[in-house]
Every structure is written in structure tokens, then in C-alpha cells.
Protein backbone atom coordinates (compact mmCIF):
# COMPACT_ATOMS: atom_id res chain seq x y z
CA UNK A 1 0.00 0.00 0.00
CA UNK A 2 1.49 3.56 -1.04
CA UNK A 3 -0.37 6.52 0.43
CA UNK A 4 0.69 10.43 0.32
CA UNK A 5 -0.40 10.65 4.17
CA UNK A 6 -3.65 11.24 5.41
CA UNK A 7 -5.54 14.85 5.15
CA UNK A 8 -8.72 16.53 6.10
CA UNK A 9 -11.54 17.31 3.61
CA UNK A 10 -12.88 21.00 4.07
CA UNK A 11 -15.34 20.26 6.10
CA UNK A 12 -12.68 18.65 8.75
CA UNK A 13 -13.33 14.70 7.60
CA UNK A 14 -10.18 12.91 7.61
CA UNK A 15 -9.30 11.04 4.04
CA UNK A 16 -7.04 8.59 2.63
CA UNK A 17 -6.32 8.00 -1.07
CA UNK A 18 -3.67 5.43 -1.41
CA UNK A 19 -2.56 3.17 -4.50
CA UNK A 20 -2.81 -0.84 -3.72
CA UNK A 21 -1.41 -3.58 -5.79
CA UNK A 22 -3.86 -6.69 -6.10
CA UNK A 23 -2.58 -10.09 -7.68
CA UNK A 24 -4.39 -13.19 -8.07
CA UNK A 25 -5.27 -16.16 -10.42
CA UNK A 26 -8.71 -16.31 -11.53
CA UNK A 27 -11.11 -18.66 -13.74
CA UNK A 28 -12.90 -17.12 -16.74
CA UNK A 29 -14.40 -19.03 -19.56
CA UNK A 30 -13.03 -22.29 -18.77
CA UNK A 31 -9.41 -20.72 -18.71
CA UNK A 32 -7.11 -19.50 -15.74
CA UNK A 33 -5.77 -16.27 -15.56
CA UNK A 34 -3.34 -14.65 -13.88
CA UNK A 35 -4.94 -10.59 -12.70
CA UNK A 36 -2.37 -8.00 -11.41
CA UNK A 37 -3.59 -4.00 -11.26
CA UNK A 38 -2.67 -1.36 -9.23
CA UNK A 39 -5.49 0.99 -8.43
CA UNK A 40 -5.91 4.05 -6.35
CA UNK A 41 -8.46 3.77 -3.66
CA UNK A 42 -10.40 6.10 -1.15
CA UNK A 43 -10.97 6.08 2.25
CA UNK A 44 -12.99 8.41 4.71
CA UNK A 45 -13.36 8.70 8.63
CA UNK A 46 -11.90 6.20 11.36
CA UNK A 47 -11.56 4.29 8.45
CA UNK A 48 -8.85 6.59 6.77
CA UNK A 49 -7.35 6.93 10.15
CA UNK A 50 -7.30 3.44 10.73
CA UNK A 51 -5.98 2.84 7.27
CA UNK A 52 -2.73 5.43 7.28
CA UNK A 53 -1.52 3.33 10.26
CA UNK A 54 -0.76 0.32 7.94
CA UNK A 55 2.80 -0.30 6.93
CA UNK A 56 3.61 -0.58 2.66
CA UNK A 57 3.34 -4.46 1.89
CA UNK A 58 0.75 -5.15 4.43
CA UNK A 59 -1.95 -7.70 3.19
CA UNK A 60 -5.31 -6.25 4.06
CA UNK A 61 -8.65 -7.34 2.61
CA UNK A 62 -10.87 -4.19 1.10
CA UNK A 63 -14.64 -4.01 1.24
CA UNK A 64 -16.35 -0.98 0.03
CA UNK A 65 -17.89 0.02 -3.28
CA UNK A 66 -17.16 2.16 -6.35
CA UNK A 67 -18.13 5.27 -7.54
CA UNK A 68 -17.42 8.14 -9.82
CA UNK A 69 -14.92 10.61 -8.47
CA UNK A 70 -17.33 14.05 -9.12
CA UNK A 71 -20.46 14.83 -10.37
CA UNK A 72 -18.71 16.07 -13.44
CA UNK A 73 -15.93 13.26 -13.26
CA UNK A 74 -16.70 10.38 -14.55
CA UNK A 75 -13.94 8.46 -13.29
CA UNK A 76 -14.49 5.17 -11.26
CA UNK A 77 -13.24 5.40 -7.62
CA UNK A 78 -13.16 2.84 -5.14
CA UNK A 79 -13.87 3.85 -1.91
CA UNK A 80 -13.06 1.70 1.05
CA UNK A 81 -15.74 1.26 3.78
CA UNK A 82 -13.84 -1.88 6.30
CA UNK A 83 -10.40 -3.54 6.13
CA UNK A 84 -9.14 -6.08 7.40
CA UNK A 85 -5.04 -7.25 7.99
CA UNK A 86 -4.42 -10.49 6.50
CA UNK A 87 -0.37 -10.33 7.05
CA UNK A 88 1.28 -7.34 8.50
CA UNK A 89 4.24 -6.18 6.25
């Protein structure tokens, strides 16, 4: 996980946007295939706070949803609602 540090939105809400890197093997039309990305992601709250204190290479598992990033950006963004550590780093 690579993050720029945690900040405050205007209206005093901390946030997190941090890049992950996600690698895996997956099955798709009777074939196997091998899926890396790296993605930026959101996070807002105790959540963002909660998030900044993990360590780059730390396994964590990422539920949220995705969104566009403005009403006039049509961008996807994935924003992160709960983590979990799988393996610290």
C-alpha cells in the first residue's frame, strides 16, 4: 500500500487515497488467468485513520464500493468502507 499521508476534507473529515497492488489467479471461460492491477483507492473517517496506520506491503482485505470521483468526473473510484489485515508487512 502507497499513500501520500492522510488529510482533512474542508469540512474537517479525515481522508485517505492510497494506490494498492492486487494479484491473483482467476477462472474465466473455462481458462485460468493470472490478474495484477494497481489501483488508487479512497478512504474516509476512522476508516482513513485506521488505514494510514498500515505499513507498505501489508496484506489487508478491502470491502467498500465504487463510484465516480465528481459529479462532473466520470472516473471510477473505489472507496473503502472496512479492512481487514491479513499479514502485517
Amino acid at each position: 500500500m502507497a499513500t501520500s499521508g492522510p488529510r482533512t476534507t474542508p469540512a474537517g473529515m479525515p481522508i485517505l487515497r492510497f494506490q494498492v497492488q492486487h494479484t491473483s489467479v482467476q477462472q474465466e471461460a473455462d481458462r485460468t488467468r493470472p490478474v495484477e492491477v494497481e489501483t488508487e483507492m479512497v478512504a474516509y473517517g476512522k476508516v482513513a485513520q485506521d488505514l494510514a496506520k498500515a505499513q507498505p506491503g501489508t496484506l489487508l482485505k478491502l470491502t467498500g464500493f465504487i463510484d465516480r470521483k465528481g459529479v462532473r468526473n466520470p472516473q471510477l473510484e473505489l472507496h473503502v468502507t472496512e479492512f481487514g489485515i491479513l499479514a502485517p508487512a
